[in-house]
C-alpha atoms as a PDB file:
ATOM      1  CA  UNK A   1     -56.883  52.657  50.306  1.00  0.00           C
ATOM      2  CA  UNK A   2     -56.239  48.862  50.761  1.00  0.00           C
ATOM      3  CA  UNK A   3     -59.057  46.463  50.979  1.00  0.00           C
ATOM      4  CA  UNK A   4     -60.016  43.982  53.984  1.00  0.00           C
ATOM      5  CA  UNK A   5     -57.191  41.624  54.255  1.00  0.00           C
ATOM      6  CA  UNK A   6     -58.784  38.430  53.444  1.00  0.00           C
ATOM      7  CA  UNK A   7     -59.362  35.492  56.225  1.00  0.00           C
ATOM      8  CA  UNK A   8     -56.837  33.095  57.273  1.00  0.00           C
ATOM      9  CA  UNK A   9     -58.672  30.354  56.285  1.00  0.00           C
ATOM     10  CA  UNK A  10     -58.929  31.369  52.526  1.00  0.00           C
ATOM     11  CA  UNK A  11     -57.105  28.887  50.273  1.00  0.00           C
ATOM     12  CA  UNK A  12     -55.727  31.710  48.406  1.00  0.00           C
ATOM     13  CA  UNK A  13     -54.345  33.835  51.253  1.00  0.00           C
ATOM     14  CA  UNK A  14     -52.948  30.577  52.933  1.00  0.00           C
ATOM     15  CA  UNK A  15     -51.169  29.836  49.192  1.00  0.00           C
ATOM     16  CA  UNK A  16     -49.676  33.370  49.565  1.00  0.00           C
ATOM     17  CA  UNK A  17     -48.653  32.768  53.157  1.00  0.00           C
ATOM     18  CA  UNK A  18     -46.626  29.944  52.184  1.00  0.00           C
ATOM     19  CA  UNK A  19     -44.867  31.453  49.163  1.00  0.00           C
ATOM     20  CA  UNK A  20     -44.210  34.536  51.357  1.00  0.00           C
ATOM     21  CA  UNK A  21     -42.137  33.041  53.739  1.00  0.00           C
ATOM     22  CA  UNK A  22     -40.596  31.091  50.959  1.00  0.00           C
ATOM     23  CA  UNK A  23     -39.425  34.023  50.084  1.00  0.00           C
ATOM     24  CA  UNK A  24     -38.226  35.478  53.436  1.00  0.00           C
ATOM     25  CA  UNK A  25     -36.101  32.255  54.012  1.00  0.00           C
ATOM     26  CA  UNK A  26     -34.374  32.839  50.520  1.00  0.00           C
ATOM     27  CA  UNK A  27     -32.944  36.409  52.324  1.00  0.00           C
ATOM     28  CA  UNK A  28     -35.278  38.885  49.475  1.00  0.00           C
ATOM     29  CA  UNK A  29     -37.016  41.669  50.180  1.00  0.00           C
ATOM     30  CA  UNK A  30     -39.817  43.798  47.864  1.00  0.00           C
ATOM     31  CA  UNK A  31     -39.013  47.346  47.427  1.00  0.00           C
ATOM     32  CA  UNK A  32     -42.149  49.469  47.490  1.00  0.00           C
ATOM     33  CA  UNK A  33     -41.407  52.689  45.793  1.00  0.00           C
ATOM     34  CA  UNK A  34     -43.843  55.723  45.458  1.00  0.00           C
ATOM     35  CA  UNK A  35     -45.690  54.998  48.640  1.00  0.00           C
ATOM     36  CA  UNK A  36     -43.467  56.843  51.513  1.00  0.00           C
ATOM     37  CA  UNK A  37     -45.460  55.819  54.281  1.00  0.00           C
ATOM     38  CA  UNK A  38     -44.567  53.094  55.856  1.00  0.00           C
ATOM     39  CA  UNK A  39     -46.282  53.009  58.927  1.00  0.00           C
ATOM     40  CA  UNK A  40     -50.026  51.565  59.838  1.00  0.00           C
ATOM     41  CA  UNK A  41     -51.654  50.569  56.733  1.00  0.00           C
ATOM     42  CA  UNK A  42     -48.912  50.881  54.187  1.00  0.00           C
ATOM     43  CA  UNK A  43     -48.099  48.844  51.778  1.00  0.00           C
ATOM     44  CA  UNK A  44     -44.836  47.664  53.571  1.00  0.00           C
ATOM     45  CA  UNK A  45     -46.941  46.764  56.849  1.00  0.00           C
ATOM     46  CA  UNK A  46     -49.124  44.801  54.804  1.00  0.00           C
ATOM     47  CA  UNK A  47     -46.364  42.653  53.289  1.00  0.00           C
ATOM     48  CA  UNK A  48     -44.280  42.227  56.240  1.00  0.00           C
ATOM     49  CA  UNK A  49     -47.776  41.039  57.900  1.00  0.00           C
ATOM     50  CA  UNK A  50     -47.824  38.233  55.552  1.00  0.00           C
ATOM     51  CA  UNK A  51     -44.095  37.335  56.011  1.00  0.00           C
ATOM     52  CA  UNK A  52     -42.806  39.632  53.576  1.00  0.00           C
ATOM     53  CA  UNK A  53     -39.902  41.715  53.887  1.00  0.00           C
ATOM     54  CA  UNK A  54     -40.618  44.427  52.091  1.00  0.00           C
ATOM     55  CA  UNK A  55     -38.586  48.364  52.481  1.00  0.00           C
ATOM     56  CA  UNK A  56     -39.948  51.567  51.582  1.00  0.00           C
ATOM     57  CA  UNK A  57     -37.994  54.784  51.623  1.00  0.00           C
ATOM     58  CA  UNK A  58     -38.809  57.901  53.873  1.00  0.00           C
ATOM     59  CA  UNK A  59     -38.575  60.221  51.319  1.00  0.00           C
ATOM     60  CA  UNK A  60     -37.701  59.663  47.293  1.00  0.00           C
ATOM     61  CA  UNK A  61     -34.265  59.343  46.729  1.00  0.00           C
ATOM     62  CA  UNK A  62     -31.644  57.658  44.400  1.00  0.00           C
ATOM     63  CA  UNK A  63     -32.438  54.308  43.341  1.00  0.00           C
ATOM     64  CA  UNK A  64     -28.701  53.581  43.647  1.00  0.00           C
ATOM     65  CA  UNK A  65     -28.468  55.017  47.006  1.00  0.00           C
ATOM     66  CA  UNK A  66     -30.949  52.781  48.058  1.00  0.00           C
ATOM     67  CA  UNK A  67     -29.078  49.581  46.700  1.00  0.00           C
ATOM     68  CA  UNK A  68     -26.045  50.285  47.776  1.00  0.00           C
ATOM     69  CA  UNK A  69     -27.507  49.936  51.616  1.00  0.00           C
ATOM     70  CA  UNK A  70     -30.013  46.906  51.169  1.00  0.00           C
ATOM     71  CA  UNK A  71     -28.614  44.974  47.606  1.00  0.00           C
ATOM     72  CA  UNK A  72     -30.374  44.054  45.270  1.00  0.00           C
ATOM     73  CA  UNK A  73     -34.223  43.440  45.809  1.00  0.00           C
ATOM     74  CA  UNK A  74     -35.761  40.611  44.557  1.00  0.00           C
ATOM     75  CA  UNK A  75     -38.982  42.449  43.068  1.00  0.00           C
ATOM     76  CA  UNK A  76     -40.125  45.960  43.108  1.00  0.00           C
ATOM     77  CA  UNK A  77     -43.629  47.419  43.478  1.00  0.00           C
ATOM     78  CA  UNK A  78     -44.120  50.337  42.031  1.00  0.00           C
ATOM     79  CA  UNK A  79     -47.082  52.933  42.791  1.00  0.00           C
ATOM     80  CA  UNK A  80     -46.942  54.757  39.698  1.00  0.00           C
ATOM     81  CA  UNK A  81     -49.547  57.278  40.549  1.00  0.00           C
ATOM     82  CA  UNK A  82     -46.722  59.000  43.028  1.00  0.00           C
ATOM     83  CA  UNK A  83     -43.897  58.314  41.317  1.00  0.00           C
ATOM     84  CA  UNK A  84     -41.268  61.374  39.396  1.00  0.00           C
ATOM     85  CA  UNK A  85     -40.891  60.982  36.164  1.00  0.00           C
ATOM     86  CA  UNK A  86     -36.825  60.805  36.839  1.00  0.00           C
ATOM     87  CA  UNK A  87     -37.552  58.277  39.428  1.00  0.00           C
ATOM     88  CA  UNK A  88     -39.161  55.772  37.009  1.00  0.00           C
ATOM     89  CA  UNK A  89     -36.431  56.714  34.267  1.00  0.00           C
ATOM     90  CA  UNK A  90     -33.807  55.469  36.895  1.00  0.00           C
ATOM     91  CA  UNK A  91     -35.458  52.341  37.885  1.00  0.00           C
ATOM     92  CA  UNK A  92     -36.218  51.261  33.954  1.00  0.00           C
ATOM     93  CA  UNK A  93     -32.521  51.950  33.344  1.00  0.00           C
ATOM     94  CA  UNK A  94     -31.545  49.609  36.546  1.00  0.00           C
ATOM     95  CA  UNK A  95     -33.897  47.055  34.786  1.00  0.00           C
ATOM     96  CA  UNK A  96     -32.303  47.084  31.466  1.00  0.00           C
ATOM     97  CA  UNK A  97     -29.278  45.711  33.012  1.00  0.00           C
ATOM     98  CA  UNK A  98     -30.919  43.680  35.993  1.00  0.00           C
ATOM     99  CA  UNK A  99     -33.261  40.850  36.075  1.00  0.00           C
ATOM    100  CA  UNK A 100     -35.472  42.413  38.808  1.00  0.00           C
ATOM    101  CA  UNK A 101     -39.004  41.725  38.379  1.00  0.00           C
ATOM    102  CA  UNK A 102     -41.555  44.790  38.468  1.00  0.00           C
ATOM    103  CA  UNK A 103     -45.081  45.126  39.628  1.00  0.00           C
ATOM    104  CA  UNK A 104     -46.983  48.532  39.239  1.00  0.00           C
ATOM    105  CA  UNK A 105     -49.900  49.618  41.064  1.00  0.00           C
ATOM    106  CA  UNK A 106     -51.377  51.493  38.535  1.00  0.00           C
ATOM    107  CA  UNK A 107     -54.415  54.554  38.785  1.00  0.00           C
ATOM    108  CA  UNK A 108     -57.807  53.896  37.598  1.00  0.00           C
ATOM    109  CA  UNK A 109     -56.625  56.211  34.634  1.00  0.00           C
ATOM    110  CA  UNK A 110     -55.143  53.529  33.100  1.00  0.00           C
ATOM    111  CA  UNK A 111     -54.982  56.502  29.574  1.00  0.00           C
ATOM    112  CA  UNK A 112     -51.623  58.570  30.988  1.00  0.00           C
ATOM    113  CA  UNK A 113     -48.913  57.779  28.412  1.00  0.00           C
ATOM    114  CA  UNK A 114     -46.601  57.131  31.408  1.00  0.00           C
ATOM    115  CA  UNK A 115     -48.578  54.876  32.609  1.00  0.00           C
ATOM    116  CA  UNK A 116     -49.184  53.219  29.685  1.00  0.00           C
ATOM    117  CA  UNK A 117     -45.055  53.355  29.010  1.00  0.00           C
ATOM    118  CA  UNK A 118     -44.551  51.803  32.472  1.00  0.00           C
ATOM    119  CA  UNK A 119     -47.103  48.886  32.400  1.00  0.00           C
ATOM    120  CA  UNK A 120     -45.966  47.487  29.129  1.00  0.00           C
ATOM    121  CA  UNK A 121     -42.666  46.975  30.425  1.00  0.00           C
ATOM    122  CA  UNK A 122     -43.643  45.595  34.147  1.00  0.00           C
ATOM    123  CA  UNK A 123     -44.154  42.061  34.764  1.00  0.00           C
ATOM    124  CA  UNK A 124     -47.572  42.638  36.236  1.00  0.00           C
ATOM    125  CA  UNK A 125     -49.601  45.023  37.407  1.00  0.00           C
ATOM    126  CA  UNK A 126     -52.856  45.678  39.397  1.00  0.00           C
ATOM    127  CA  UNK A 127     -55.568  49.067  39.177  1.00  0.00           C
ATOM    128  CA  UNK A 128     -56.430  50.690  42.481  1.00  0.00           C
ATOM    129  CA  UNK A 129     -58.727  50.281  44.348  1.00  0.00           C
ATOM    130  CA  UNK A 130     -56.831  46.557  44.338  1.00  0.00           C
ATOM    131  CA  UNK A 131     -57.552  43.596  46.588  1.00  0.00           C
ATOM    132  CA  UNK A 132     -54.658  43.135  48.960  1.00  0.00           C
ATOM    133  CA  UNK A 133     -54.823  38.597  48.612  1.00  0.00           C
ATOM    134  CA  UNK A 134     -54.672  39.130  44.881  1.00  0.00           C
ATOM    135  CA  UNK A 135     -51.343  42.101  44.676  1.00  0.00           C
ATOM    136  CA  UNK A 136     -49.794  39.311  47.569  1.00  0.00           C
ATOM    137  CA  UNK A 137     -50.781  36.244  44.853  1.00  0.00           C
ATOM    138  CA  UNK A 138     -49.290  38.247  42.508  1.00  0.00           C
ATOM    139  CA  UNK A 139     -46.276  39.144  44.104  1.00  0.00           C
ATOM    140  CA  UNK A 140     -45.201  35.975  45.032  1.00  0.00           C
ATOM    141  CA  UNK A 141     -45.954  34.762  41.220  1.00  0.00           C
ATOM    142  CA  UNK A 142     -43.504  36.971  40.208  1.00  0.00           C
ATOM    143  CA  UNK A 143     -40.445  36.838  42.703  1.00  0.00           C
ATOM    144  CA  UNK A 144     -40.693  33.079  41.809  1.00  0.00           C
ATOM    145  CA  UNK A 145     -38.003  34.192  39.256  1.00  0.00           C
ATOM    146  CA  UNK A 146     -34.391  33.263  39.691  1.00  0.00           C
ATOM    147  CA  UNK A 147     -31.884  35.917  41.782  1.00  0.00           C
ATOM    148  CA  UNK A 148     -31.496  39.296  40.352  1.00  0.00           C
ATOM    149  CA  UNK A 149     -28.652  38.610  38.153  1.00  0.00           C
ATOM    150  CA  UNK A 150     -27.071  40.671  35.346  1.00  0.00           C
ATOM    151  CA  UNK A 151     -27.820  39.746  32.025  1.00  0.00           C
ATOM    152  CA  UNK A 152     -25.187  37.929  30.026  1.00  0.00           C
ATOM    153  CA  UNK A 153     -23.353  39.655  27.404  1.00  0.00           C
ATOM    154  CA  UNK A 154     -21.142  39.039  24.956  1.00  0.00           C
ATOM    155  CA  UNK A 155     -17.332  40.389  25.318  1.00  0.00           C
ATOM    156  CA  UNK A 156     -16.571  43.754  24.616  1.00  0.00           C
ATOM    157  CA  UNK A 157     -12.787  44.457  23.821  1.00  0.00           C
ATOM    158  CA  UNK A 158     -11.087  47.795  22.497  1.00  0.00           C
ATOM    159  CA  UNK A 159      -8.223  47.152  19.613  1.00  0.00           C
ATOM    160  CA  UNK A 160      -5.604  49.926  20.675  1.00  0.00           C
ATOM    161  CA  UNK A 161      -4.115  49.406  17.147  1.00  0.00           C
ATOM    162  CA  UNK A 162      -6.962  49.604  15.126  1.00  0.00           C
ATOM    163  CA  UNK A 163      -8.775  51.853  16.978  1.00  0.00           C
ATOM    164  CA  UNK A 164     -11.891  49.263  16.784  1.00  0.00           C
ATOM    165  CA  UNK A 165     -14.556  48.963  19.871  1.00  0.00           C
ATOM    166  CA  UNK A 166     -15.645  45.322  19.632  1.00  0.00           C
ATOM    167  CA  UNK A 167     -18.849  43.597  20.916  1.00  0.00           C
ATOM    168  CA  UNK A 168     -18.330  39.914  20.358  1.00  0.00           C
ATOM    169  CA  UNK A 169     -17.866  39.016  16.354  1.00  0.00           C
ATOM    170  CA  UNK A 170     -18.777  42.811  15.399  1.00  0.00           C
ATOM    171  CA  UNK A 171     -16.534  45.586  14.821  1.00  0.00           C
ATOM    172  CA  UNK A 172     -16.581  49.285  14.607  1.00  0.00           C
ATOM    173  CA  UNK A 173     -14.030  52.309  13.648  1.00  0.00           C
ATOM    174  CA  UNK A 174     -13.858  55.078  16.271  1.00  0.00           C
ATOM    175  CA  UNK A 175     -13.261  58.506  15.676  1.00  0.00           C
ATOM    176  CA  UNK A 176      -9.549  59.059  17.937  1.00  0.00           C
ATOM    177  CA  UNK A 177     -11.743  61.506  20.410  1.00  0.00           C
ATOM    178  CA  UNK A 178     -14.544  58.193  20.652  1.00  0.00           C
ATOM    179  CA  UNK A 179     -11.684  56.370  21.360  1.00  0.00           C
ATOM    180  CA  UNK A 180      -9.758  58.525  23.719  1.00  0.00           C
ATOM    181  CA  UNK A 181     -13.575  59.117  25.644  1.00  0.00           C
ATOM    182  CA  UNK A 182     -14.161  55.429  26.002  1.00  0.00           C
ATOM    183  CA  UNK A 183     -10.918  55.116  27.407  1.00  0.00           C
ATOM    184  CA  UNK A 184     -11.282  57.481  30.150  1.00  0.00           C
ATOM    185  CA  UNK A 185     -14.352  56.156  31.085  1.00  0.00           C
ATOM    186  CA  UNK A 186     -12.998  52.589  30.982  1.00  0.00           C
ATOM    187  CA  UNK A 187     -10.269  53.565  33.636  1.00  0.00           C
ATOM    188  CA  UNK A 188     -13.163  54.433  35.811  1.00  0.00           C
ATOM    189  CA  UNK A 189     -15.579  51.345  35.344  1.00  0.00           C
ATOM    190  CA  UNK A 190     -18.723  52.361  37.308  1.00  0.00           C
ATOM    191  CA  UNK A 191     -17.812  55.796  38.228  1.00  0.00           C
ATOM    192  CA  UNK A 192     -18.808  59.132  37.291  1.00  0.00           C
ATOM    193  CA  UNK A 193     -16.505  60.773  35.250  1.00  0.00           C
ATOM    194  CA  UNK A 194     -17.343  64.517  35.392  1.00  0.00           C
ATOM    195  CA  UNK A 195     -17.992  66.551  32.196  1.00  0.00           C
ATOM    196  CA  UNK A 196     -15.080  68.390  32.466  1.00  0.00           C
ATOM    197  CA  UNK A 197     -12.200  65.644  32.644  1.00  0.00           C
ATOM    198  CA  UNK A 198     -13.706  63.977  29.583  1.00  0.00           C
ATOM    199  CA  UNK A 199     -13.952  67.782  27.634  1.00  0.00           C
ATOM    200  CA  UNK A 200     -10.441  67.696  28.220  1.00  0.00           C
ATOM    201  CA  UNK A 201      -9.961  65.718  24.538  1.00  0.00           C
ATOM    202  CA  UNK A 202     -11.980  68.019  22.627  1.00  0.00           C
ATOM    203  CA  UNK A 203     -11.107  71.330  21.315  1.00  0.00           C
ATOM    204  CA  UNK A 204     -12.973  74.388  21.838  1.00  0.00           C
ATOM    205  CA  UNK A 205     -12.699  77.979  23.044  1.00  0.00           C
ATOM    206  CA  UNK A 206     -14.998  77.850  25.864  1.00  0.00           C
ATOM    207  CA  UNK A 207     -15.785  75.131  28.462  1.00  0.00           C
ATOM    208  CA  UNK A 208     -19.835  75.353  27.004  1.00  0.00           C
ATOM    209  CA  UNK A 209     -18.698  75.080  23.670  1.00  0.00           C
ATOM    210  CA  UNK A 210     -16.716  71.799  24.821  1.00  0.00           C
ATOM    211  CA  UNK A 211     -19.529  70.565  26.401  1.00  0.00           C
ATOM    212  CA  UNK A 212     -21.926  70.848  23.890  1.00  0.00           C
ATOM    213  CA  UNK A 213     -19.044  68.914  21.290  1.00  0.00           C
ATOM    214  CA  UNK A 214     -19.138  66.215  23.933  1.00  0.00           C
ATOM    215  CA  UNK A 215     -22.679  65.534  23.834  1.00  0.00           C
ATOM    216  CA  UNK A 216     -22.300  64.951  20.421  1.00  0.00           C
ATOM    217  CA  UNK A 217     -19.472  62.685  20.710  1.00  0.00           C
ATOM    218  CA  UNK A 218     -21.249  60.824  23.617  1.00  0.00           C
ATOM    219  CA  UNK A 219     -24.323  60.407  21.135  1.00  0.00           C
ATOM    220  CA  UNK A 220     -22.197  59.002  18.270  1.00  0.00           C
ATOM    221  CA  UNK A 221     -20.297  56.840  20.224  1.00  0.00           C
ATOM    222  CA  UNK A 222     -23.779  55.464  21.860  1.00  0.00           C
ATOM    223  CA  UNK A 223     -24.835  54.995  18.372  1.00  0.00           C
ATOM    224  CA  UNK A 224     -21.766  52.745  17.276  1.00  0.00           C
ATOM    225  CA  UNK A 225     -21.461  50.364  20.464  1.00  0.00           C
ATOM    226  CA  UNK A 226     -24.907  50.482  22.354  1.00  0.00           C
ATOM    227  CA  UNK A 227     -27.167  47.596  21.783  1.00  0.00           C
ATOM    228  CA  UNK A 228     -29.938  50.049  21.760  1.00  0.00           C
ATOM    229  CA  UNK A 229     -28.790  54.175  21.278  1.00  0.00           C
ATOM    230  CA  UNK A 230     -31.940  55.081  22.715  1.00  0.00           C
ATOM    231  CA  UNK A 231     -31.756  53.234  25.805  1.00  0.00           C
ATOM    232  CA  UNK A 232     -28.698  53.400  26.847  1.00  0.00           C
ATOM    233  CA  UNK A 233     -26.844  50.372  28.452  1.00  0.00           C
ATOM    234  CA  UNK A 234     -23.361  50.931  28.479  1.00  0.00           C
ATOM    235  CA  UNK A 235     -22.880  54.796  28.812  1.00  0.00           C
ATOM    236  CA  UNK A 236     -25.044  56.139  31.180  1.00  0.00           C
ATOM    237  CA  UNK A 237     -25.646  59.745  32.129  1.00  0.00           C
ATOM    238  CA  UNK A 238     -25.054  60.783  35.663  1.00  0.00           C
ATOM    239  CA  UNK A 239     -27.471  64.233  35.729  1.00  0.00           C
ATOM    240  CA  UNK A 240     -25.314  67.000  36.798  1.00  0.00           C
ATOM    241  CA  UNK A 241     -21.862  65.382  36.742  1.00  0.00           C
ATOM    242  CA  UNK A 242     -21.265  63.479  33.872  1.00  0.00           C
ATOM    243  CA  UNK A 243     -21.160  59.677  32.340  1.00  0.00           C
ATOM    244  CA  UNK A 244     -20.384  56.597  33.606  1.00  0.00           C
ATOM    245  CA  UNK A 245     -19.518  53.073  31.941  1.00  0.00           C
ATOM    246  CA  UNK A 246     -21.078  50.459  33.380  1.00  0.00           C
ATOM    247  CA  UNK A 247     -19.656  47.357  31.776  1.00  0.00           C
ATOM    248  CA  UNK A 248     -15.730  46.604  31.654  1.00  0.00           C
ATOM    249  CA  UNK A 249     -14.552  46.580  28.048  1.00  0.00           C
ATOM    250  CA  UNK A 250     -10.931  44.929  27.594  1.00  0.00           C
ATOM    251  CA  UNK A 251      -8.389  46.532  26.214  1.00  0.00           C
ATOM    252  CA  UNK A 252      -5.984  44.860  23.538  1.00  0.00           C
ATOM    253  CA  UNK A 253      -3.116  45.782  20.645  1.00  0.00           C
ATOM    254  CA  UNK A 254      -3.291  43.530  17.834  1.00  0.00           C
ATOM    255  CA  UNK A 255      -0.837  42.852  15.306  1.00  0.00           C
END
C-alpha cells in the first residue's frame, strides 16, 4: 500500500515536482507494469498527481503491443511481485536492444532468484512497503537519461559468395541451410517468419522432425553471429509462430 504522500512544502517533494514536469514537457511517459489498477491509489494516479505521465495496462499483455500504441517509454517501473515470468523475459529482451531505463518495486523477499535476476539488471529499485517522495526522487534520477535510443552496432553484411555472415571486422562460415535461414528471415526484417516457411530448407520426413532440425540450426546459427547465444539479440523467438530478425544485415557478392 503506498505511504502518505509527503507535504508540498518538503524540499524533496518540491525537487521531484520540478523534475516531473521536466519530464512531461520532454513528451515521456513511465510505464508501470505489474500493477493493473489504475484507478484511486495506483501507482499511475500517484505519478500523474505529481506531473507524471505515467500508463498502466488493464490487463497483462504484449510488451510490443503496448509500444506499438504509445512508443517508446522513457522509463519503466516494474512491480515484480505481480509480474509473469514471460512478461519480464519480454521486457529484458526489449532492454537488450533499447536504452530504456528500469525501476523495480521489489517484495520484502528480496531471496526469490527472480527477483534477485531482475534487480541486478534494473537501474534502481525500491522494497515495499516504499515511501512514495523517495520511488518519485528516484524516478526522475533515472529518466534523466538521454531518449530511448537503440544501441549502436557495428555493420552486419552477408557475403553471397563466400557464404560468410559478417559483424564488422569478424567473419564466419555458414552451413548453406544457416545461410539460406538467415536469408529468409532477412527478407522479412522485423517480422515473424512462421516455423513452417523457414522448415521449408531442411529435409525431413515429417513436419516435427523438421522442426526439431530447425531448432538446432536456429541454435548454431545464434552461436556463430549473436553477440551473446544466450541472450539473444538478433534472432528472436516469437512463442508459437516462429523467429524474427531484428536488425537488417546487408547483403553483398564479393569477388
Amino acid at each position: 500500500m503506498l505511504s502518505q504522500i509527503a507535504p508540498f512544502t518538503s524540499p524533496p517533494f518540491q525537487a521531484a515536482l520540478r523534475d516531473a514536469s521536466t519530464l512531461g514537457a520532454n513528451n515521456g511517459y513511465v510505464l508501470v507494469l505489474g500493477n493493473t489498477n489504475s484507478g484511486e491509489g495506483s501507482l499511475q494516479t500517484l505519478l500523474w498527481e505529481h506531473g507524471v505521465p505515467a500508463y498502466t495496462p488493464k490487463e497483462q499483455m504484449p510488451l510490443t503491443t503496448i509500444l506499438s500504441d504509445l512508443g517508446a517509454p522513457s522509463l519503466i517501473l516494474l512491480n515484480l511481485d505481480k509480474m509473469e515470468t514471460d512478461a519480464m523475459i519480454e521486457i529484458e529482451e526489449y532492454r537488450v536492444r533499447y536504452d530504456v531505463p528500469l525501476i523495480c518495486i521489489a517484495p520484502a523477499n528480496l531471496q526469490q532468484p527472480r527477483v534477485q535476476a531482475f534487480l541486478h539488471v534494473a537501474n534502481d529499485f525500491v522494497c515495499t512497503p516504499y515511501d512514495s517522495t523517495e520511488l518519485l526522487l528516484r524516478i526522475m534520477r533515472s529518466s534523466r537519461q538521454s531518449p530511448p535510443t537503440q544501441k549502436q552496432r557495428t555493420r552486419l553484411w552477408l557475403d553471397t559468395t563466400k557464404r560468410q555472415f559478417h559483424n564488422g571486422n569478424q567473419a564466419v562460415l555458414l552451413s548453406p541451410t544457416e545461410f539460406a535461414i538467415l536469408q529468409q528471415l532477412n527478407r522479412k526484417i522485423g517480422q515473424a517468419v512462421d516455423f513452417e516457411a523457414l522448415s521449408a530448407h531442411i529435409e525431413g520426413e515429417s513436419l516435427e522432425q523438421k522442426l526439431n532440425t530447425l531448432r538446432v540450426h536456429i541454435r548454431r546459427l545464434r552461436q556463430k553471429v549473436e553477440p551473446n547465444p544466450r541472450r539473444p539479440e538478433y534472432i528472436q523467438t516469437v512463442r508459437g509462430v516462429g523467429y524474427r530478425l531484428t536488425v537488417p544485415v546487408s547483403v553483398e557478392e564479393k569477388h
